[in-house]
Protein backbone atom coordinates (compact mmCIF):
# COMPACT_ATOMS: atom_id res chain seq x y z
CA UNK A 1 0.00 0.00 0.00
CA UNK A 2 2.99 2.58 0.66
CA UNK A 3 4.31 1.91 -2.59
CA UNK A 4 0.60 2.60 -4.27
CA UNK A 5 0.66 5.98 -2.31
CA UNK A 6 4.29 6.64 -3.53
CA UNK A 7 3.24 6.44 -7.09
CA UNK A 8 0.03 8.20 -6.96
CA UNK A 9 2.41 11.16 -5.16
CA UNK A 10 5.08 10.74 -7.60
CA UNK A 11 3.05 11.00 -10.22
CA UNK A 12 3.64 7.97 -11.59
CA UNK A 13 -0.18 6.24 -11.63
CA UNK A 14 -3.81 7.31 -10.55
CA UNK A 15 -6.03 6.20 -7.93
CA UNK A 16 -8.11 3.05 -9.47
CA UNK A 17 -11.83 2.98 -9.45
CA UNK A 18 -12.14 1.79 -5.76
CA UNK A 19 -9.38 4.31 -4.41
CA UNK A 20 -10.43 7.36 -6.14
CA UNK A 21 -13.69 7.58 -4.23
CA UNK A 22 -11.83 7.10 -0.83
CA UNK A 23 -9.43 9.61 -1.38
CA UNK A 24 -11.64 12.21 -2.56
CA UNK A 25 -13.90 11.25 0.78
CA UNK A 26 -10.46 11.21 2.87
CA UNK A 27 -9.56 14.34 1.90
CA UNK A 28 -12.97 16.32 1.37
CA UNK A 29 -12.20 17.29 -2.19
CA UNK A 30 -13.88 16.65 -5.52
CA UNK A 31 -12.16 14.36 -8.07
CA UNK A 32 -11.51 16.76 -10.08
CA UNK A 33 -9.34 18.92 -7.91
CA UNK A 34 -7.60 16.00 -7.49
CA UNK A 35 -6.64 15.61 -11.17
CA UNK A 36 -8.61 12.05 -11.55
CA UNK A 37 -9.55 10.68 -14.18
CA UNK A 38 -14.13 10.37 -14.55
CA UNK A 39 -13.66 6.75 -14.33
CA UNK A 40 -11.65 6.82 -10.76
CA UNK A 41 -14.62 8.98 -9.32
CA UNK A 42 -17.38 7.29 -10.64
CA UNK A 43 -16.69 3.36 -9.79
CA UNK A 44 -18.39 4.48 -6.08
CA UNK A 45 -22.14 4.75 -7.23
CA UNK A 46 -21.60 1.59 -9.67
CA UNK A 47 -19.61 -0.32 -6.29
CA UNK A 48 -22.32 0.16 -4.70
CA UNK A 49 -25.24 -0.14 -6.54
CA UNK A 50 -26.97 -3.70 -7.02
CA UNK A 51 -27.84 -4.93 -10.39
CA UNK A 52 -27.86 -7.55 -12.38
CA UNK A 53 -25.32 -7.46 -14.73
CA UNK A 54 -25.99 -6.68 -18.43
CA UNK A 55 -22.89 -8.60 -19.70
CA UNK A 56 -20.35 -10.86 -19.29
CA UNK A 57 -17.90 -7.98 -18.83
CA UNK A 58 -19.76 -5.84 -16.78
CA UNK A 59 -20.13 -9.25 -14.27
CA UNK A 60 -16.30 -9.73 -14.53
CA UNK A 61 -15.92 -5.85 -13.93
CA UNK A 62 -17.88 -4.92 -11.49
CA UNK A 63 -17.10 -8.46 -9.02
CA UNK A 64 -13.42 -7.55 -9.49
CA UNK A 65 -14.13 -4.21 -8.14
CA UNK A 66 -16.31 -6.03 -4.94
CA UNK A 67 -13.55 -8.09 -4.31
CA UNK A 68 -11.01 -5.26 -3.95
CA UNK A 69 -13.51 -2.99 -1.79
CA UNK A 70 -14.50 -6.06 0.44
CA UNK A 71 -10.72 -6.72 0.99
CA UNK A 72 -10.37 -3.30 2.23
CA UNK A 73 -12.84 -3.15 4.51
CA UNK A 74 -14.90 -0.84 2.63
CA UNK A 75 -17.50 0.47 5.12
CA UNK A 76 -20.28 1.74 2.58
CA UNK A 77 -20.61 -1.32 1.18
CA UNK A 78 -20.50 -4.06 4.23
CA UNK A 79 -22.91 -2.03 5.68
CA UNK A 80 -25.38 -1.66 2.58
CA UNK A 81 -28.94 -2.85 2.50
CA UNK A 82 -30.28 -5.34 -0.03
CA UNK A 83 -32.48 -3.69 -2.06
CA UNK A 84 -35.86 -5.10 -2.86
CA UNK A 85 -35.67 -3.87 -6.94
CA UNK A 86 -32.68 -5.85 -7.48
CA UNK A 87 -34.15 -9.39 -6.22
CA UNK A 88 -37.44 -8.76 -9.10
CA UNK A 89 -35.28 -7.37 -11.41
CA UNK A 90 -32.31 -10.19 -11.68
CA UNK A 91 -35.24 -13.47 -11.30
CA UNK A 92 -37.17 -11.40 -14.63
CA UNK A 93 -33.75 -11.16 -16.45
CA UNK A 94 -32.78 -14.27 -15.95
CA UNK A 95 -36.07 -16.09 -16.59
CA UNK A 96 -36.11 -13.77 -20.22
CA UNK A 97 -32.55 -14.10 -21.03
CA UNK A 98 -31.22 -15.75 -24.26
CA UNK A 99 -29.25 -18.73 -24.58
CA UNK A 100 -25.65 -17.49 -23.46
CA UNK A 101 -23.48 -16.70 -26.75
CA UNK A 102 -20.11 -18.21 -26.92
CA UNK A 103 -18.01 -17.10 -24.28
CA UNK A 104 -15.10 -14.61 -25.91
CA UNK A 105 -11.82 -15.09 -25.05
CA UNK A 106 -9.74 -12.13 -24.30
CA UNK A 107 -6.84 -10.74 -26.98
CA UNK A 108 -3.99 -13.27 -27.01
CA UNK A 109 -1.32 -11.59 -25.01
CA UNK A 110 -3.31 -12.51 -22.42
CA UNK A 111 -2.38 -15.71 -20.45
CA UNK A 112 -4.40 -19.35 -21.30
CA UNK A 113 -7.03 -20.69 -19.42
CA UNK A 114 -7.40 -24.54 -19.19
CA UNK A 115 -9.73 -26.77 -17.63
CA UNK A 116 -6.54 -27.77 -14.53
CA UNK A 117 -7.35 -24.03 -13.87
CA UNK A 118 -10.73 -24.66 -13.68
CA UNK A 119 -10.06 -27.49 -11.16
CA UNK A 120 -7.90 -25.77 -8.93
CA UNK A 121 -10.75 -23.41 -8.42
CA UNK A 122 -13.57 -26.13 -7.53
CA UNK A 123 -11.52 -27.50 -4.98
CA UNK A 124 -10.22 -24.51 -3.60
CA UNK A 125 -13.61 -23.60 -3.10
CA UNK A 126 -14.75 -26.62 -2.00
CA UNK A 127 -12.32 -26.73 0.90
CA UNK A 128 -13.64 -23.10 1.86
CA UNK A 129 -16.95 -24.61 1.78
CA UNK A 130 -15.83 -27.41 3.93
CA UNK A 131 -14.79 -24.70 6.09
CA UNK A 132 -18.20 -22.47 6.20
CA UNK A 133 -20.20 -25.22 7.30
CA UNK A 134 -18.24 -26.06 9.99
CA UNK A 135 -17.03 -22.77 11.38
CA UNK A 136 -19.56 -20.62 10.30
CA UNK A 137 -19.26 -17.70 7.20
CA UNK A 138 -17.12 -15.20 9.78
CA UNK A 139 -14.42 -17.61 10.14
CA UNK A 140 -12.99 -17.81 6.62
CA UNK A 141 -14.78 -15.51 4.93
CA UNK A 142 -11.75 -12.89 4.22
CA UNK A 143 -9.74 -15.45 2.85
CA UNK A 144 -11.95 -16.62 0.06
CA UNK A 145 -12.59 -12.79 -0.87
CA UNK A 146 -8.83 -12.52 -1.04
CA UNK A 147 -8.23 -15.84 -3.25
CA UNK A 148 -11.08 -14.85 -5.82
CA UNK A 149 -9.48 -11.30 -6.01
CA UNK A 150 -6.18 -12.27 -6.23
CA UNK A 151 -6.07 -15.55 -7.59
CA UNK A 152 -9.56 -16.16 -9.61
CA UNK A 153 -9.77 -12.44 -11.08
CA UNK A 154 -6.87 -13.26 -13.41
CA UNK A 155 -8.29 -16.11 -14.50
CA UNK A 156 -11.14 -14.46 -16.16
CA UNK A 157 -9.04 -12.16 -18.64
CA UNK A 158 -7.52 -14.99 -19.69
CA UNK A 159 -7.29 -16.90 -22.92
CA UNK A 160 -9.62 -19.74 -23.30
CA UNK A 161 -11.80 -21.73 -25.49
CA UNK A 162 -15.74 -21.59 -25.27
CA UNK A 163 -15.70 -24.62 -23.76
CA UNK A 164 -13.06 -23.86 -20.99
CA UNK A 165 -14.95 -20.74 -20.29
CA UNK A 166 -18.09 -21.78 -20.11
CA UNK A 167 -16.18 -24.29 -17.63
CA UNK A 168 -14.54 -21.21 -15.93
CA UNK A 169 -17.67 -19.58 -15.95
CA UNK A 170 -19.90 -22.05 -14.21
CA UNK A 171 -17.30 -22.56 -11.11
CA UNK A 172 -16.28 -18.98 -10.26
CA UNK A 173 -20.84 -18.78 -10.29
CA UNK A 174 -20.25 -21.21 -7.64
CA UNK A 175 -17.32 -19.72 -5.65
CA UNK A 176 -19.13 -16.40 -5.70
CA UNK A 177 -22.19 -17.56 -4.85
CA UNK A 178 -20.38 -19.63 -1.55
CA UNK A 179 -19.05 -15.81 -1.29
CA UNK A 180 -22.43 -14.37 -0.99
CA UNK A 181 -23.36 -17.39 1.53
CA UNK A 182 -20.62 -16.43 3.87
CA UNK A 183 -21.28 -12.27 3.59
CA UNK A 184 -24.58 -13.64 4.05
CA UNK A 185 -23.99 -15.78 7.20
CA UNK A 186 -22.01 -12.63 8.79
CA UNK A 187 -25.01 -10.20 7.80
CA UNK A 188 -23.28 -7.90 5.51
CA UNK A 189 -26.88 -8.34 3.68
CA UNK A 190 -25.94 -5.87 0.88
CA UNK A 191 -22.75 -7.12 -0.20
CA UNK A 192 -23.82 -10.66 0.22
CA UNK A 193 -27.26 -9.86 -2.76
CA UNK A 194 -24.86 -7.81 -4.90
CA UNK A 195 -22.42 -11.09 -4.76
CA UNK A 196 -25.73 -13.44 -5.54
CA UNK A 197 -26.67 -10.98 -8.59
CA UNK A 198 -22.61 -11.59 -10.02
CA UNK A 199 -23.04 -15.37 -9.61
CA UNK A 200 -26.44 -15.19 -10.95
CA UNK A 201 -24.67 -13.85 -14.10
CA UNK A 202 -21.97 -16.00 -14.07
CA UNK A 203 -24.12 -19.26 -13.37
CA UNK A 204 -25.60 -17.98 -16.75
CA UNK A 205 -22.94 -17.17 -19.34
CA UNK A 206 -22.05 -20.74 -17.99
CA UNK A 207 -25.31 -22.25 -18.92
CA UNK A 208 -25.19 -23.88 -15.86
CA UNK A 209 -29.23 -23.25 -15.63
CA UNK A 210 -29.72 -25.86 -12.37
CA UNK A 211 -26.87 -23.70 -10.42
CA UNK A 212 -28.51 -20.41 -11.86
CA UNK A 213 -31.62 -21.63 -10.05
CA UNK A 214 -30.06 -22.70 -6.88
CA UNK A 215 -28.36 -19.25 -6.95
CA UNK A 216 -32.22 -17.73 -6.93
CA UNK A 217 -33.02 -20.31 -4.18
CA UNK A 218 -30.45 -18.80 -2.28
CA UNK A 219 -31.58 -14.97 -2.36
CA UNK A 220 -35.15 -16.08 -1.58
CA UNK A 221 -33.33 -17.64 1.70
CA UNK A 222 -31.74 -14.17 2.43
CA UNK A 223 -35.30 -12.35 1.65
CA UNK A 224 -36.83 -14.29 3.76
CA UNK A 225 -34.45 -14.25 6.85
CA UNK A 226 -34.97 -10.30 6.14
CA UNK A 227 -38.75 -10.02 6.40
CA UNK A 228 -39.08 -9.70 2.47
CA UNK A 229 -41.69 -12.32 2.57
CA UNK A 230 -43.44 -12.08 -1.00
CA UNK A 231 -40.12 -11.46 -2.50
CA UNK A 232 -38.72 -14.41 -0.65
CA UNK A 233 -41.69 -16.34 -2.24
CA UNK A 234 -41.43 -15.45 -5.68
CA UNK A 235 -37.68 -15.85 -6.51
CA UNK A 236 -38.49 -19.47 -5.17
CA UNK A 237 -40.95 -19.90 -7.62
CA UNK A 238 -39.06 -17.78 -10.04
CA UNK A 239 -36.19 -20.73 -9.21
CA UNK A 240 -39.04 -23.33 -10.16
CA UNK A 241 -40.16 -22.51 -13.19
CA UNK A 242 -36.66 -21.07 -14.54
CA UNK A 243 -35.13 -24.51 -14.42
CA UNK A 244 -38.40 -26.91 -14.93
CA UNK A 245 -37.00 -28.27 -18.29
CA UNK A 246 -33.44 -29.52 -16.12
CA UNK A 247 -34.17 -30.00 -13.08
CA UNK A 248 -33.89 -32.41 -10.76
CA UNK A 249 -36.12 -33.97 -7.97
CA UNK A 250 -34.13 -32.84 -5.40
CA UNK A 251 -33.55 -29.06 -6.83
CA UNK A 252 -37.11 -29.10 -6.83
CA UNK A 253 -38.08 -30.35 -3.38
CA UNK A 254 -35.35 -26.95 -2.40
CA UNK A 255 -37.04 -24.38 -4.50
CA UNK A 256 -40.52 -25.82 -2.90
CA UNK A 257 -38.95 -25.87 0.57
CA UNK A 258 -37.81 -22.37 0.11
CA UNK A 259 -41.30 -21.45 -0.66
CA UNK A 260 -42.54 -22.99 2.13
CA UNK A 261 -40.14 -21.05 4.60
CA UNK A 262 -41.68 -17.58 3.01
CA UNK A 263 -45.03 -18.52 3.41
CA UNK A 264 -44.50 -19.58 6.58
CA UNK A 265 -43.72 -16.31 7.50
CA UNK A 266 -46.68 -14.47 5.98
CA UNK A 267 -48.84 -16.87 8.08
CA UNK A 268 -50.12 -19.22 5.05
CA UNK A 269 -50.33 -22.44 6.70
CA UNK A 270 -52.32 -24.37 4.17
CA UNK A 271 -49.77 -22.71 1.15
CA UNK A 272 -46.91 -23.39 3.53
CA UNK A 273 -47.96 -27.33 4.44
CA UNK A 274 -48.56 -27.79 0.54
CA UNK A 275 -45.30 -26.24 -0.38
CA UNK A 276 -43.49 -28.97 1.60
CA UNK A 277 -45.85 -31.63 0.31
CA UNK A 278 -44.25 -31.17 -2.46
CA UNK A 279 -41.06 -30.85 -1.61
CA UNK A 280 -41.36 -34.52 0.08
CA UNK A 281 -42.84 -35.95 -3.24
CA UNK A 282 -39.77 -34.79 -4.99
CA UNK A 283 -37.36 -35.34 -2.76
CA UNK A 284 -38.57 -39.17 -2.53
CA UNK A 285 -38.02 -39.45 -6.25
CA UNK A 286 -34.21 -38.53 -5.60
CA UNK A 287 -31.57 -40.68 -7.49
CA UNK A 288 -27.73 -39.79 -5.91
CA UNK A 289 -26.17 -40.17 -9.22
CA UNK A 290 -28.31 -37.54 -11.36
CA UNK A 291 -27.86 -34.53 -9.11
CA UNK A 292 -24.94 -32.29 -8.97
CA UNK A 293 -22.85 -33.15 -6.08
CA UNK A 294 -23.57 -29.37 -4.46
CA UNK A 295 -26.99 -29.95 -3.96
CA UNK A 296 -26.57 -33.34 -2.13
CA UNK A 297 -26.83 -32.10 1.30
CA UNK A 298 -30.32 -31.40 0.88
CA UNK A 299 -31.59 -34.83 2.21
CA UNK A 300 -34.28 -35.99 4.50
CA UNK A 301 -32.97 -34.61 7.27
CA UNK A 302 -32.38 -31.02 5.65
CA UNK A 303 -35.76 -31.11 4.92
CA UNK A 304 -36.93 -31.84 7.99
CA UNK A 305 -34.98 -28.82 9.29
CA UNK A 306 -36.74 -26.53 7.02
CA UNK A 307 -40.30 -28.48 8.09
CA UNK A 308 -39.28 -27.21 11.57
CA UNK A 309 -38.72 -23.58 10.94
CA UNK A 310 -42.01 -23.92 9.04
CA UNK A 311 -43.78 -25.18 11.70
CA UNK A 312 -42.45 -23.00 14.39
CA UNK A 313 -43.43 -20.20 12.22
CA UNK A 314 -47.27 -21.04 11.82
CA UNK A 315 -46.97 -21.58 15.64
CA UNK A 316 -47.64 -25.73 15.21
CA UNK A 317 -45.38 -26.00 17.97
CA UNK A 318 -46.07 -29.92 18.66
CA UNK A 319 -45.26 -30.37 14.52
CA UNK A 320 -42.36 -28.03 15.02
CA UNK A 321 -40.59 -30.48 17.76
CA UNK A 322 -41.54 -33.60 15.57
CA UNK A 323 -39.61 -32.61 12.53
CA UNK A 324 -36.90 -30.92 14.64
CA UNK A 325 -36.14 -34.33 16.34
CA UNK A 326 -35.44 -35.97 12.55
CA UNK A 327 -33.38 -32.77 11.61
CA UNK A 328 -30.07 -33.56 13.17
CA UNK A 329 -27.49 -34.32 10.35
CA UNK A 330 -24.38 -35.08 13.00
CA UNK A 331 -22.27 -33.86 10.77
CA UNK A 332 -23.16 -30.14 9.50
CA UNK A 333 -22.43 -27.78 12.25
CA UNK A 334 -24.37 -25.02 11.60
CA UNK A 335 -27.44 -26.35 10.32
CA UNK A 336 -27.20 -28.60 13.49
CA UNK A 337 -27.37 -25.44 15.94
CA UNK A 338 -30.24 -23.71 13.72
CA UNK A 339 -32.75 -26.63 14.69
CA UNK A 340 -31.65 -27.24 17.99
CA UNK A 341 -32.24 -23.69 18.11
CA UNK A 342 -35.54 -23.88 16.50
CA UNK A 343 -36.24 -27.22 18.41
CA UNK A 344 -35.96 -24.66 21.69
CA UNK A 345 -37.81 -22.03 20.43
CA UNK A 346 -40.63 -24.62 19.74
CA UNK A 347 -40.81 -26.05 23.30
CA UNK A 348 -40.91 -22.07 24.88
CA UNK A 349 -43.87 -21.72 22.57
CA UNK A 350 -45.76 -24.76 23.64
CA UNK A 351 -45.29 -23.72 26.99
CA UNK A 352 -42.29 -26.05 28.21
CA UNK A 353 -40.17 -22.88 29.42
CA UNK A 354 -37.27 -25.85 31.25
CA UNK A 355 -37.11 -28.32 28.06
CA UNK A 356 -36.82 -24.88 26.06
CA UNK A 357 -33.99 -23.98 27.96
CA UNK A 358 -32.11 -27.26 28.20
CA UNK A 359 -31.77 -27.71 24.68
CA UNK A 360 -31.00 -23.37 24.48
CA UNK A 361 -27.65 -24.88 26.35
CA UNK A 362 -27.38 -28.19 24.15
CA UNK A 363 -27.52 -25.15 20.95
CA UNK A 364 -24.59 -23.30 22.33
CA UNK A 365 -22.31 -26.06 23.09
CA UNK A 366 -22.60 -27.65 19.78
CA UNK A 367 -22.35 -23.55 18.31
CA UNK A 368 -19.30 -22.70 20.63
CA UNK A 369 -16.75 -22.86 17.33
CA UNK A 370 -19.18 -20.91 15.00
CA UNK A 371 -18.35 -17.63 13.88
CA UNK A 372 -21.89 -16.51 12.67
CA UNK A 373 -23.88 -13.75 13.27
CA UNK A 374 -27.31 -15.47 12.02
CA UNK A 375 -26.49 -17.74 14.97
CA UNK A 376 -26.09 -14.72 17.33
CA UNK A 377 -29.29 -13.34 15.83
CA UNK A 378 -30.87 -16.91 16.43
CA UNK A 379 -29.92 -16.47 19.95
CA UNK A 380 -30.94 -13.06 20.29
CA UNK A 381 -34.49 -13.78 19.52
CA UNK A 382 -34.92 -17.00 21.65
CA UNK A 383 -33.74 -14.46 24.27
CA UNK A 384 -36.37 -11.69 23.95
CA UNK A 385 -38.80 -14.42 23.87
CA UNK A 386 -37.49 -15.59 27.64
CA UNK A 387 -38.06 -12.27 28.67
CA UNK A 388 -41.78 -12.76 30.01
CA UNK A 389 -40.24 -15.80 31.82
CA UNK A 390 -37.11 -14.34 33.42
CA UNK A 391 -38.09 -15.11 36.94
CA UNK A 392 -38.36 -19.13 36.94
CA UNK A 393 -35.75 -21.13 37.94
CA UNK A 394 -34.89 -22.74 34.53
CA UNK A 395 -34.52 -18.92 32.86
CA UNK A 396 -31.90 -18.18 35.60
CA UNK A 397 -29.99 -21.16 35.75
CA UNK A 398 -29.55 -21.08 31.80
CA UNK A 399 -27.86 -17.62 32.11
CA UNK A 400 -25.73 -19.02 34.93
CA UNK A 401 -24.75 -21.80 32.63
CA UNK A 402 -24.71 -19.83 29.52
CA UNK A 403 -22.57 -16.78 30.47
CA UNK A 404 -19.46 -17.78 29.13
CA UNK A 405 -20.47 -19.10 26.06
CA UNK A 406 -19.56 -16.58 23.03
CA UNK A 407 -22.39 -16.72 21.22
CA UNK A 408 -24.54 -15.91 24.24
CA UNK A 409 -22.40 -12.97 24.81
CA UNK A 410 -22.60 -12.14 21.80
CA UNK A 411 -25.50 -11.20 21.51
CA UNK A 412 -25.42 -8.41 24.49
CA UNK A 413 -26.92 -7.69 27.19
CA UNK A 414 -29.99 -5.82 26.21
CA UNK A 415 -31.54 -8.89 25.95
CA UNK A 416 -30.92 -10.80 29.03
C-alpha cells in the first residue's frame, strides 16, 4: 500500500476505481481537484449499486471491483442494505434471457485458461466450503474474498476456449455464490445480494441453468431471513419454473422448501404445508447419481430442518418439535445449531419454558466454534422471547450456565 501511495504522489499512476472515491472522501475534495480521471470517481455509485449485470464484462468488472472494496474493509458497502428492486429485477432477467453466446476469449497476449485451472478453483472452493459449514461464514470468509481477487480475477481475462470458459464460468458462479453465503452468514446483507446478482450472471454465461436456479433459491433464503416475505416467495418460484425443463427432484423439493419457509412467515399455513408436500414428493423421487454433487446435502434430514422452521413459524409448535427431532445431520455444524435452536424455540412456545432452555444450552455447546452472526441473531431472539419468563428457575440457571459461552455474549446484554 505505501508503494501505491508513492506512485500516486510521484506522479507515476492514478487512484483506481475503488481508491479514487476514498481519497476524494479522505480528503474532502472533488475528483476533479484532485486531477482524476471520470472513471476513478465514478466506480463508487456503480460499487455500490446492485444490479444484475448486463454482460459478461460488466459481471467480470464490477465483481473484481467487490472483491477489492470487500478486501479493504470498505464500510459503505459491508454495511449496505439489499435492495428489494434488485431481487425482481435479476429473477425477470434471468427467466427472459437468451441462450448465453459463446463465451469470448480475451486478446492473445493474455495468459491461457485450461480446464486444470478450472479445477484448482472447484476445490479450492470446495475446501472453503468445507470450512463455512463447519465454522460458520465469519471464520474464513476474508480469505476466500482474497483468493477470488487475487487468484480467480486473473483467470477471467484470460485466454480460453468456449468450452473452458463456459467451464470457468460455471465454477467462479459457484465460488461467488459460496461468497455471498458467507457475507450472508455474517449479515453484511448488501454485499452478500450484490455477490448473488454476479453469480447469478456468471451461473448464466455458464449455462449452468440448475446452479442459476439454486443461486435464486439462495436470495429467496436471504429475503426471507430479512422479512421480504413475497419477494422471498417469488424468486423461489421464479427458481421453479426457470429450471423446470433440467431440473432435478431434489432441486425441486429446495425451491418448494424455500417457498414454504416464506409462506410460513406471511402466516399461510395451508400454502406453507402444501409447499413442503411437495417438496417430500420430490425429494422421494431422488436418485444420488443424477444430481450435482452441491446440492446433495439437501436430504431428508435437511428437509426436515426446514419443516421445523415452518412449523415454528405457523406456531404448530407440537409439529415443530416432531420434525426438529429428525433434523439432526451429525455432521453439518451449523445447520445442526439452527434446529436445535428452532427445536428450543418450539418447546418455549408450547409452553415447556425448562425443556426450552435445556436444549438453548445443548444449541450453544454444539455452536461454541461458529463464527456466525445469524447464529447470534438466532440467539438473540430466543432471548427476547425468555423475557416474560425471566423469573423461573430454569430462565436463571440457563444464564448461569450460559454466560461464558460466546455466542450468548454475543448477543449483548440488552436482551438478558
Amino acid at each position: 500500500m505505501k508503494r501505491r501511495i508513492a506512485s500516486w504522489e510521484n506522479g507515476h499512476s492514478q487512484p483506481d476505481d475503488f481508491y479514487g472515491p476514498l481519497l476524494c472522501d479522505a480528503l474532502g475534495v472533488t475528483g476533479t481537484e484532485l486531477g482524476l480521471r471520470p472513471s476513478a470517481v465514478d466506480g463508487e455509485p456503480q460499487l455500490l449499486e446492485a444490479r444484475y449485470p448486463p454482460t459478461p464484462d460488466t459481471a467480470v468488472s464490477a465483481v473484481d471491483r467487490l472483491w477489492r472494496a470487500d478486501l479493504n474493509g470498505y464500510e459503505p458497502l459491508l454495511t449496505s442494505e439489499p435492495s428489494e428492486h434488485a431481487w425482481s429485477d435479476a429473477s425477470l432477467r434471468w427467466l427472459v434471457a437468451p441462450e448465453p453466446a459463446p463465451t469470448q476469449a480475451a486478446d492473445r497476449t493474455s495468459s491461457r485458461v485450461g480446464l486444470a485451472d478450472v479445477a484448482m478453483v472447484k476445490a479450492t472452493s470446495d475446501t472453503f466450503a468445507s470450512l463455512d459449514d463447519q465454522f460458520g461464514g465469519e471464520h474464513a470468509r476474508h480469505a476466500v474474498i482474497q483468493y477470488l481477487s487475487r487468484d480467480v480475477a486473473p483467470l477471467l481475462g484470460g485466454r480460453y476456449t468456449e468450452g473452458v470458459g463456459r467451464a470457468l464460468f460455471s465454477t467462479v458462479a459457484e465460488a461467488t455464490l459460496l461468497a455471498g453465503w458467507m457475507s450472508y452468514d455474517a449479515c453484511h446483507h448488501g454485499l452478500a445480494q450484490r455477490y448473488f446478482l454476479q453469480a447469478l450472471r456468471f451461473a448464466q454465461d455458464g449455462g449452468d441453468r440448475r446452479l442459476a436456479g439454486s443461486i435464486l433459491s439462495a436470495m429467496s433464503h436471504q429475503a426471507t431471513f430479512l422479512g421480504r416475505h413475497t419477494e422471498a416467495a417469488t424468486l423461489a418460484r421464479a427458481a421453479r419454473m426457470g429450471i423446470s425443463g433440467v431440473a432435478t427432484p431434489t432441486l425441486m423439493a429446495q425451491f418448494h422448501a424455500m417457498e414454504a419457509r416464506a409462506l410460513a412467515r406471511t402466516g399461510d399455513k395451508r400454502g406453507c404445508e402444501q409447499a413442503l408436500t411437495e417438496a417430500a414428493r420430490f425429494l422421494d423421487r431422488r436418485n444420488s447419481g443424477d444430481e450435482p454433487e452441491w446440492i446433495t446435502y439437501f436430504d431428508d434430514a435437511e428437509l426436515a430442518a426446514e419443516a421445523a422452521h415452518c412449523f415454528r413459524d405457523v406456531n404448530s409448535a407440537r409439529q415443530a418439535v416432531e420434525h426438529a427431532g429428525n433434523a439432526m445431520s451429525g455432521s453439518h455444524v451449523r445447520p445442526d445449531f439452527f434446529v436445535t435452536m428452532v427445536l428450543a424455540d418450539a418447546h418455549l412456545r408450547a409452553g415447556d419454558v425448562e425443556e426450552a432452555c435445556r436444549v438453548a444450552l445443548d444449541a450453544l455447546d454444539l455452536g461454541e466454534q461458529l463464527r456466525s452472526a445469524r447464529c447470534v441473531s438466532y440467539l438473540r431472539e430466543f432471548r427476547a422471547a425468555l423475557t416474560p419468563h425471566g423469573t423461573t428457575t430454569a430462565v436463571r440457571e440457563l444464564h448461569e450456565q450460559a454466560a461464558d459461552h460466546r455466542l450468548w455474549l454475543a448477543t449483548g446484554r440488552e436482551s438478558a
